[in-house]
PDB file of N, CA and C in Angstrom:
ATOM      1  N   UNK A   1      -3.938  -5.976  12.121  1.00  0.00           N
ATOM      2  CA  UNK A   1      -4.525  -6.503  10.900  1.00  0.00           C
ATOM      3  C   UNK A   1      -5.628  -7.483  11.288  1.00  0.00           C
ATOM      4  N   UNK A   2      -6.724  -7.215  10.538  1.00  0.00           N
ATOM      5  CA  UNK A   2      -7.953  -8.410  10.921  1.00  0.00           C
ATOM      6  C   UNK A   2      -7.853  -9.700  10.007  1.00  0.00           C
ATOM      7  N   UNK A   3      -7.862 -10.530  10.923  1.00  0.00           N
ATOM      8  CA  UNK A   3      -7.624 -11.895  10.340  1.00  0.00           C
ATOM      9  C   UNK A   3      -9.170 -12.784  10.527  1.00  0.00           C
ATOM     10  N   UNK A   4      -9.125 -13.154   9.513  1.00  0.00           N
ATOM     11  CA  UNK A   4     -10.409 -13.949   9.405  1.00  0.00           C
ATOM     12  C   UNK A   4     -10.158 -15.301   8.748  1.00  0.00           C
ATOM     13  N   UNK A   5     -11.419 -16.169   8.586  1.00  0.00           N
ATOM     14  CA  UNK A   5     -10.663 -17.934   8.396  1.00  0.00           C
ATOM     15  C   UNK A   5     -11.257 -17.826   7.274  1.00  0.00           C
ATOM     16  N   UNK A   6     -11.238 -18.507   5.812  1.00  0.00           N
ATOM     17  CA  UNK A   6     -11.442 -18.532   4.581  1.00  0.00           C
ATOM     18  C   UNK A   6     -12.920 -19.176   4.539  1.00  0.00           C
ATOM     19  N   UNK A   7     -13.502 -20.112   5.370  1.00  0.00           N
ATOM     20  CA  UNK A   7     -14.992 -19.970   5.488  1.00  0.00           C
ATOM     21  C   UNK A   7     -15.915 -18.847   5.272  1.00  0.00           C
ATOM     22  N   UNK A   8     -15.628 -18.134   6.708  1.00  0.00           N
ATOM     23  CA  UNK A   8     -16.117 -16.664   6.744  1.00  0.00           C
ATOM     24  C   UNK A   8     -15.804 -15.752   5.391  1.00  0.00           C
ATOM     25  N   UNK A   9     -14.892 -15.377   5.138  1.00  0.00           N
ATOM     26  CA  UNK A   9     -14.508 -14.911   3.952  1.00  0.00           C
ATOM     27  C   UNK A   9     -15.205 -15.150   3.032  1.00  0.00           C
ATOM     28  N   UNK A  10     -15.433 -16.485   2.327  1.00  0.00           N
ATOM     29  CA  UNK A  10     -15.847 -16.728   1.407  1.00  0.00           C
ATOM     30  C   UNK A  10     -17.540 -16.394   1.621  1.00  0.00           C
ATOM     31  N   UNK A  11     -18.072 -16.498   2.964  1.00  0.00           N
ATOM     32  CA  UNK A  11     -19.802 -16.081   3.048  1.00  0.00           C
ATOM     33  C   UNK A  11     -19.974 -14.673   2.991  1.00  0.00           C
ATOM     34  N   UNK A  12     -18.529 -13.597   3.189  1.00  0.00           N
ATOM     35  CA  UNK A  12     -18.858 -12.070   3.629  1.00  0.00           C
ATOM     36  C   UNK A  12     -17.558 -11.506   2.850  1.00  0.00           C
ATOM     37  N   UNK A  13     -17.566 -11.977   1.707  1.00  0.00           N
ATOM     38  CA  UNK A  13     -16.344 -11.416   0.716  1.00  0.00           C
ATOM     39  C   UNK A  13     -17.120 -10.113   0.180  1.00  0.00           C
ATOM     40  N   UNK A  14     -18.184  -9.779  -0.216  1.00  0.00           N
ATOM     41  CA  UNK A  14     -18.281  -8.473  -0.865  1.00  0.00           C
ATOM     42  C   UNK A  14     -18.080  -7.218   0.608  1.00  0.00           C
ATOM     43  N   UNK A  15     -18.704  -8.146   1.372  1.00  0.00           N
ATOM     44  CA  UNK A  15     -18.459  -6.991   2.779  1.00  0.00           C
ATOM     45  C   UNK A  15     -16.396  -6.780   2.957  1.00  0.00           C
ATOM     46  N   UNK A  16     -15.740  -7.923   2.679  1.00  0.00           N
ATOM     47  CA  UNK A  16     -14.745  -7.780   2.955  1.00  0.00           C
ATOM     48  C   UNK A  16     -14.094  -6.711   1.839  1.00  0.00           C
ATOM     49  N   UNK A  17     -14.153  -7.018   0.993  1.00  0.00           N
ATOM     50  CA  UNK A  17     -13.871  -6.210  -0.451  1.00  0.00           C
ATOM     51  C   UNK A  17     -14.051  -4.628   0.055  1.00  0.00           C
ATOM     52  N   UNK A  18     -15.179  -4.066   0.582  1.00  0.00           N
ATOM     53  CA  UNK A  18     -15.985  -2.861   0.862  1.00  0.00           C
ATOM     54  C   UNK A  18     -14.543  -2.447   2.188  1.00  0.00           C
ATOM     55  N   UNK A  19     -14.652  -3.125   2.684  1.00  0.00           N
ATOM     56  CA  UNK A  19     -13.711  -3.091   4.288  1.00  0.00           C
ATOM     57  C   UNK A  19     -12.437  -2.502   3.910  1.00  0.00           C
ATOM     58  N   UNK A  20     -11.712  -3.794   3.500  1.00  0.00           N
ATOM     59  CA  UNK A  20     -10.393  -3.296   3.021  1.00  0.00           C
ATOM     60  C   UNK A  20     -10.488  -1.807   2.432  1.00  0.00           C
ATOM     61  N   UNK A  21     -11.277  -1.542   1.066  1.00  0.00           N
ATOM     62  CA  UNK A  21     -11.344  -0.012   0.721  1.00  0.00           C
ATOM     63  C   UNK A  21     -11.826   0.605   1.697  1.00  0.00           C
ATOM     64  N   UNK A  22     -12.570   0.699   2.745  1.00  0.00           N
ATOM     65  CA  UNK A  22     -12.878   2.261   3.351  1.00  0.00           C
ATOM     66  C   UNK A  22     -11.603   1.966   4.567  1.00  0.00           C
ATOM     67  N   UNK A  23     -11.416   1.053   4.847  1.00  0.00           N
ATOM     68  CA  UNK A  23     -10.139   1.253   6.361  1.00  0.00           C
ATOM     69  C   UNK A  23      -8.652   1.480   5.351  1.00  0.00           C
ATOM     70  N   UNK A  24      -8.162   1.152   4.324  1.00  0.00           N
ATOM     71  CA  UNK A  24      -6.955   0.949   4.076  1.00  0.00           C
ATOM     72  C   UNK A  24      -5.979   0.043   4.753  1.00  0.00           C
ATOM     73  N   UNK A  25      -6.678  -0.753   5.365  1.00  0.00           N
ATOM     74  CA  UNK A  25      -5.657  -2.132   6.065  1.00  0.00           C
ATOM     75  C   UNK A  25      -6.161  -3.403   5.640  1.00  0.00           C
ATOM     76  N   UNK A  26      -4.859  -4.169   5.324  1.00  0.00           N
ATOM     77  CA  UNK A  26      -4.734  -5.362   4.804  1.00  0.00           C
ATOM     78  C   UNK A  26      -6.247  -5.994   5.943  1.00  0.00           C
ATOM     79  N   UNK A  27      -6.707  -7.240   4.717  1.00  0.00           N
ATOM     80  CA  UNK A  27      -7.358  -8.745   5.678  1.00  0.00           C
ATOM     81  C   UNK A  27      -6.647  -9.547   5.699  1.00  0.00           C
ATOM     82  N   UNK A  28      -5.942 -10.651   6.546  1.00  0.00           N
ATOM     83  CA  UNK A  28      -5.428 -11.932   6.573  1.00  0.00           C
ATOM     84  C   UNK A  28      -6.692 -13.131   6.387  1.00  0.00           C
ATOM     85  N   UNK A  29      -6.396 -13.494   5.338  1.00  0.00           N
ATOM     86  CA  UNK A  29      -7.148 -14.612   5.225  1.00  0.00           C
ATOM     87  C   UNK A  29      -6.445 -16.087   5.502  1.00  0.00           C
ATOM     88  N   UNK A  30      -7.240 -16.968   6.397  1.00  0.00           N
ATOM     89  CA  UNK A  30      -6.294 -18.153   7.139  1.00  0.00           C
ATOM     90  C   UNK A  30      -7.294 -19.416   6.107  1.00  0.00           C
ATOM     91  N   UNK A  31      -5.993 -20.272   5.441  1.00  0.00           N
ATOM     92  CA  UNK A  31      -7.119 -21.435   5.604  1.00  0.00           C
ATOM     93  C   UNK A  31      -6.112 -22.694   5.826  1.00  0.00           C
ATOM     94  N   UNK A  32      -6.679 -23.968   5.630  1.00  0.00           N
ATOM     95  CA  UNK A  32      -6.207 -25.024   5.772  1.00  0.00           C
ATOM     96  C   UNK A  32      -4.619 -25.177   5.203  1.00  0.00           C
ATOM     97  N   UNK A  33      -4.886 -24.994   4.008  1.00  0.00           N
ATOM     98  CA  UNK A  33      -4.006 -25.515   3.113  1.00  0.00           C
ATOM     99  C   UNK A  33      -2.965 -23.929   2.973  1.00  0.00           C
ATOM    100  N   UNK A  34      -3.179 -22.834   3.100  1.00  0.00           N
ATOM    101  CA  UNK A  34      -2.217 -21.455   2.731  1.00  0.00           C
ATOM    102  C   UNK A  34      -3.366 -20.507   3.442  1.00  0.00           C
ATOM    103  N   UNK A  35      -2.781 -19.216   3.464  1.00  0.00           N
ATOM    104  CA  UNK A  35      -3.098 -18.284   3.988  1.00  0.00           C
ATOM    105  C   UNK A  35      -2.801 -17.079   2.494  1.00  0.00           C
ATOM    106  N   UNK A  36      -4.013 -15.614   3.081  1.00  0.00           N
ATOM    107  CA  UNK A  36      -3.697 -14.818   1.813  1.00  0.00           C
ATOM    108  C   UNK A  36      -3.853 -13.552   2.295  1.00  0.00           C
ATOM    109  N   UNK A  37      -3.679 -12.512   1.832  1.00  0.00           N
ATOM    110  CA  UNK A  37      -4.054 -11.209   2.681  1.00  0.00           C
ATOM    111  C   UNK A  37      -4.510 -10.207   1.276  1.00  0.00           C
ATOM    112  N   UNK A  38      -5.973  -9.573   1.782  1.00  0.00           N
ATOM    113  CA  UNK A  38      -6.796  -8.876   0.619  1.00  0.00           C
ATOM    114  C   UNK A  38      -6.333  -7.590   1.360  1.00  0.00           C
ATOM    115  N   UNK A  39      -6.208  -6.875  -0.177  1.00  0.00           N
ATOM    116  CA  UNK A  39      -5.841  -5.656  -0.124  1.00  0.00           C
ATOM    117  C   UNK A  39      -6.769  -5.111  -1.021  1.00  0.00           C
ATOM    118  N   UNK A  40      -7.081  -3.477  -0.851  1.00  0.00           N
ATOM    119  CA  UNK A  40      -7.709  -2.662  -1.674  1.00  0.00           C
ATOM    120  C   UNK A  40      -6.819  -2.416  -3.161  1.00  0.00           C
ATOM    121  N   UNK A  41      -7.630  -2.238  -4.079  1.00  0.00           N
ATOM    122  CA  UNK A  41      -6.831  -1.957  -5.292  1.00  0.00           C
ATOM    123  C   UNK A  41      -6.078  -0.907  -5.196  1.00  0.00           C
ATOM    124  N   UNK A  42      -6.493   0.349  -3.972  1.00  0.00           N
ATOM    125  CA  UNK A  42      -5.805   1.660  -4.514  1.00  0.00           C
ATOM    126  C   UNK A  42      -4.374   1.288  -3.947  1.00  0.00           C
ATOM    127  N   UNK A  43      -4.373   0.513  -2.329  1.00  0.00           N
ATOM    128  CA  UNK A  43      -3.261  -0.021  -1.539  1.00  0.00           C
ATOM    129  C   UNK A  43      -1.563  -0.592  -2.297  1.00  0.00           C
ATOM    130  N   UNK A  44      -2.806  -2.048  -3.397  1.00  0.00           N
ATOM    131  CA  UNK A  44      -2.010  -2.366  -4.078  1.00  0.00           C
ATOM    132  C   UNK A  44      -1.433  -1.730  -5.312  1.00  0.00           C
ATOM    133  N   UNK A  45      -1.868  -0.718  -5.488  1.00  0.00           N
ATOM    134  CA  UNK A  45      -1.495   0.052  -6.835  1.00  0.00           C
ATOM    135  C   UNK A  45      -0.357   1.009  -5.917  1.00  0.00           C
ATOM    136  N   UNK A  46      -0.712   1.563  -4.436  1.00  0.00           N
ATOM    137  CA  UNK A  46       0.200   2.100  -4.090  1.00  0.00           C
ATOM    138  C   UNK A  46       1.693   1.394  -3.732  1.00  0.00           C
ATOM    139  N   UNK A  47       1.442   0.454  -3.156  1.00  0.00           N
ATOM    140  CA  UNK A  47       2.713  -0.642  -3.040  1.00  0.00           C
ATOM    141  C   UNK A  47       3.288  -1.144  -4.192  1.00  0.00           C
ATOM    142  N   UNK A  48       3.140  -1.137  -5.122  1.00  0.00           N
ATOM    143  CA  UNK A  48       3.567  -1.313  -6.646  1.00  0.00           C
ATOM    144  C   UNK A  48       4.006   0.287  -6.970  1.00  0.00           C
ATOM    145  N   UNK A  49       3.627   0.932  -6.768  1.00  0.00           N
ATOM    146  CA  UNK A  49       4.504   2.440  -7.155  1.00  0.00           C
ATOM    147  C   UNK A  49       5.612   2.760  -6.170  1.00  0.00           C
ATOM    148  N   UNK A  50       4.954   2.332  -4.864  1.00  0.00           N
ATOM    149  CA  UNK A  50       6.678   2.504  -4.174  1.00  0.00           C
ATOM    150  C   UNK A  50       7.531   1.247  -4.455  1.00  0.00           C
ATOM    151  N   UNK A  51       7.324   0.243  -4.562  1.00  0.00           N
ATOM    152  CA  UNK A  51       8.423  -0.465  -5.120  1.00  0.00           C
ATOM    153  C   UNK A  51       9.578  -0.411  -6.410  1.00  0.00           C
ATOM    154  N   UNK A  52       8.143   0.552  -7.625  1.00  0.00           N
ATOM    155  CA  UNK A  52       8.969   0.853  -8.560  1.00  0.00           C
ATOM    156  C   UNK A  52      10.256   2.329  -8.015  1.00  0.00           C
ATOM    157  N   UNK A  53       9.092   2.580  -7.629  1.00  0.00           N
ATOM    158  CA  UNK A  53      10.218   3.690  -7.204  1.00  0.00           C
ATOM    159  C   UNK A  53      11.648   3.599  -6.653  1.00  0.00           C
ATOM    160  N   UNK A  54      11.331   2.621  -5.820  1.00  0.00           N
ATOM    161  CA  UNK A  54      13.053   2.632  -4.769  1.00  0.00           C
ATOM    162  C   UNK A  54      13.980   1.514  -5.245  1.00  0.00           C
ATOM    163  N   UNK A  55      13.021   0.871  -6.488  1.00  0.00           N
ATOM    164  CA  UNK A  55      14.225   0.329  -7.550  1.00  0.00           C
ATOM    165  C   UNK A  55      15.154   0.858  -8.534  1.00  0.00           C
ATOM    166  N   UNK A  56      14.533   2.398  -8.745  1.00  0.00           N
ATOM    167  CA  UNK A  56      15.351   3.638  -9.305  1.00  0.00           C
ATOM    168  C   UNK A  56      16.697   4.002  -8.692  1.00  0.00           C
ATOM    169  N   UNK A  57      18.179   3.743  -9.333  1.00  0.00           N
ATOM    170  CA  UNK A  57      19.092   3.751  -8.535  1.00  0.00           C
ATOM    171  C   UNK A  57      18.999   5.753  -8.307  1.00  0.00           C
ATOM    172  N   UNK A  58      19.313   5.892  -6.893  1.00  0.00           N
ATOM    173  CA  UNK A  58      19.400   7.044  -6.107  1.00  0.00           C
ATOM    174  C   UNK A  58      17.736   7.765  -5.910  1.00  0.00           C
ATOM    175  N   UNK A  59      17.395   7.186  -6.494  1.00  0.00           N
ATOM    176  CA  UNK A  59      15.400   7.403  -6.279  1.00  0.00           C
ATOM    177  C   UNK A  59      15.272   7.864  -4.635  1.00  0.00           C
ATOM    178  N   UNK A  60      15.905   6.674  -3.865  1.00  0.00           N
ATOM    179  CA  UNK A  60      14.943   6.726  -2.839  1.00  0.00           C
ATOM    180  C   UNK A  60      16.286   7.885  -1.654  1.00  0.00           C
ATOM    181  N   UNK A  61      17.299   7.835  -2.524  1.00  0.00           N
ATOM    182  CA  UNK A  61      18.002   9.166  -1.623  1.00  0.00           C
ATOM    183  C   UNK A  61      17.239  10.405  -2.042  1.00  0.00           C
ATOM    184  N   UNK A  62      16.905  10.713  -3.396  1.00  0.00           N
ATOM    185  CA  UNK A  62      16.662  11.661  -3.860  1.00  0.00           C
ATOM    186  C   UNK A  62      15.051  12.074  -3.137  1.00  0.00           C
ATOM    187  N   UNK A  63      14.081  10.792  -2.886  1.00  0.00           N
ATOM    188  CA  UNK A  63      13.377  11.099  -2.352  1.00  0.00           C
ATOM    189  C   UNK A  63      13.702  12.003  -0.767  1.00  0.00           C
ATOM    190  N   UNK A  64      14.483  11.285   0.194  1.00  0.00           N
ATOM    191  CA  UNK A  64      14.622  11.760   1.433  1.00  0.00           C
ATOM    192  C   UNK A  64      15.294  13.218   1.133  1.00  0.00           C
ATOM    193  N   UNK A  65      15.984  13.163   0.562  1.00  0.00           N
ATOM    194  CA  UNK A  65      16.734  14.985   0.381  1.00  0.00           C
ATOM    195  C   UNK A  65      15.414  15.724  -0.209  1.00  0.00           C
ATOM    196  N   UNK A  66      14.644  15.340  -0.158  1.00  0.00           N
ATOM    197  CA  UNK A  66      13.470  16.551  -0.929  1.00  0.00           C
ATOM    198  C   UNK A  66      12.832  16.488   0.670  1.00  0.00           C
ATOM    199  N   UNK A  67      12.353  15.267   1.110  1.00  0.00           N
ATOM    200  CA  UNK A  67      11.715  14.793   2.781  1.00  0.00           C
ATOM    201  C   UNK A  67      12.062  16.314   3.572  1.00  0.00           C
ATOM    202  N   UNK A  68      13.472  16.306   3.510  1.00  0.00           N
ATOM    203  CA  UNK A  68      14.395  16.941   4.633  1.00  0.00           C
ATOM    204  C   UNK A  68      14.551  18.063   4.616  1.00  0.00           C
ATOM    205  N   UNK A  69      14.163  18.867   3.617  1.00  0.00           N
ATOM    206  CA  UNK A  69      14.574  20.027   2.873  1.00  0.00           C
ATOM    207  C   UNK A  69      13.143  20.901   3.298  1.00  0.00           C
ATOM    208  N   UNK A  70      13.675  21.708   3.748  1.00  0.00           N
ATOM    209  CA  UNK A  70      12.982  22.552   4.573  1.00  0.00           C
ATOM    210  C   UNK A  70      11.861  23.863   3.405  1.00  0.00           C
ATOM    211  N   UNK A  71      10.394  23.963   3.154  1.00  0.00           N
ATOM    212  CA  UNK A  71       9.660  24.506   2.304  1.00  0.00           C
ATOM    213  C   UNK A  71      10.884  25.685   1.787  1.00  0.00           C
ATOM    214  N   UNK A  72      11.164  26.601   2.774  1.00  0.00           N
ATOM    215  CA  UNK A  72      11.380  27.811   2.382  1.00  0.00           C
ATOM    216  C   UNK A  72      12.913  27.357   1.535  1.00  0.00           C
ATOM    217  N   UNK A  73      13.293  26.704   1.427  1.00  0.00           N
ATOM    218  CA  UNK A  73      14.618  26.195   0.618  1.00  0.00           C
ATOM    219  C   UNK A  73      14.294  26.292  -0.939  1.00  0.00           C
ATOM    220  N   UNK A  74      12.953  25.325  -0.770  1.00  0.00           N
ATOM    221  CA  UNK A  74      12.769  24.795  -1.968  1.00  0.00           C
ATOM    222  C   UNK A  74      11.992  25.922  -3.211  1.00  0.00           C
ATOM    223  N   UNK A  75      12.310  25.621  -4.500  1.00  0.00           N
ATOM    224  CA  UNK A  75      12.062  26.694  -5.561  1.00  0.00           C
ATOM    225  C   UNK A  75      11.168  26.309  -6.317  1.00  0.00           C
ATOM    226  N   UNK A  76       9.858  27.459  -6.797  1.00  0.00           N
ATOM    227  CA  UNK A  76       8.788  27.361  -7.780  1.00  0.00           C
ATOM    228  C   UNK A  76       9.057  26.493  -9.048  1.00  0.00           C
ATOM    229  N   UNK A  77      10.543  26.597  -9.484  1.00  0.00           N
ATOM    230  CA  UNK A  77      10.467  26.325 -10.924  1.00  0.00           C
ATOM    231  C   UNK A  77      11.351  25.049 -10.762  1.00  0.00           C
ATOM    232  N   UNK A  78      11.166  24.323 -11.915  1.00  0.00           N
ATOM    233  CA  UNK A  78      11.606  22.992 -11.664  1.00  0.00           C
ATOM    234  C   UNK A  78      12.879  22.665 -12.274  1.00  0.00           C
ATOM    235  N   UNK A  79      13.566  21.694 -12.060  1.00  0.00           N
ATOM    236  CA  UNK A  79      14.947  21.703 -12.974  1.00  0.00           C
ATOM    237  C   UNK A  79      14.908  20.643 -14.004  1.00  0.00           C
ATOM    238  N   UNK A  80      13.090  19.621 -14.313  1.00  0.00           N
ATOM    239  CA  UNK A  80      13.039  19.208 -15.344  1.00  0.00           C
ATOM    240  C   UNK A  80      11.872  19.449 -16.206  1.00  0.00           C
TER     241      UNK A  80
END
């Protein structure tokens, strides 16, 4: 993860903004008083959907049994 000090940041924030979206990896931002880490919107929209997700009780088994399950198992038509 690239860490940078909240000075810098604050002189090369639209470059940072641009960064985060084309790499998909967090920035650590360091400063005096706290530290913060910029993420791309799509990142954080994705980390907010897997969280909802594996708060679904049996969600995240149900996910791995689909993981594990070998193409030719699995069927065209759906059961919902």
């Amino acid at each position: 993860m690239k860490t940078i000090n909240v000075t810098k940041a604050r002189s090369n924030l639209y470059k940072l903004i641009d960064d985060a979206f084309e790499s998909s990896e967090p920035i650590q931002i360091t400063g005096k008083r706290n530290n913060a880490i910029l993420l791309s919107e799509e990142n954080w929209r994705s980390i907010q959907e897997t969280l909802y997700l594996v708060s679904i009780p049996k969600m995240r088994d149900s996910i791995i049994e689909g993981m594990n399950t070998p193409i030719s198992e699995c069927s065209e038509e759906l059961d919902w």
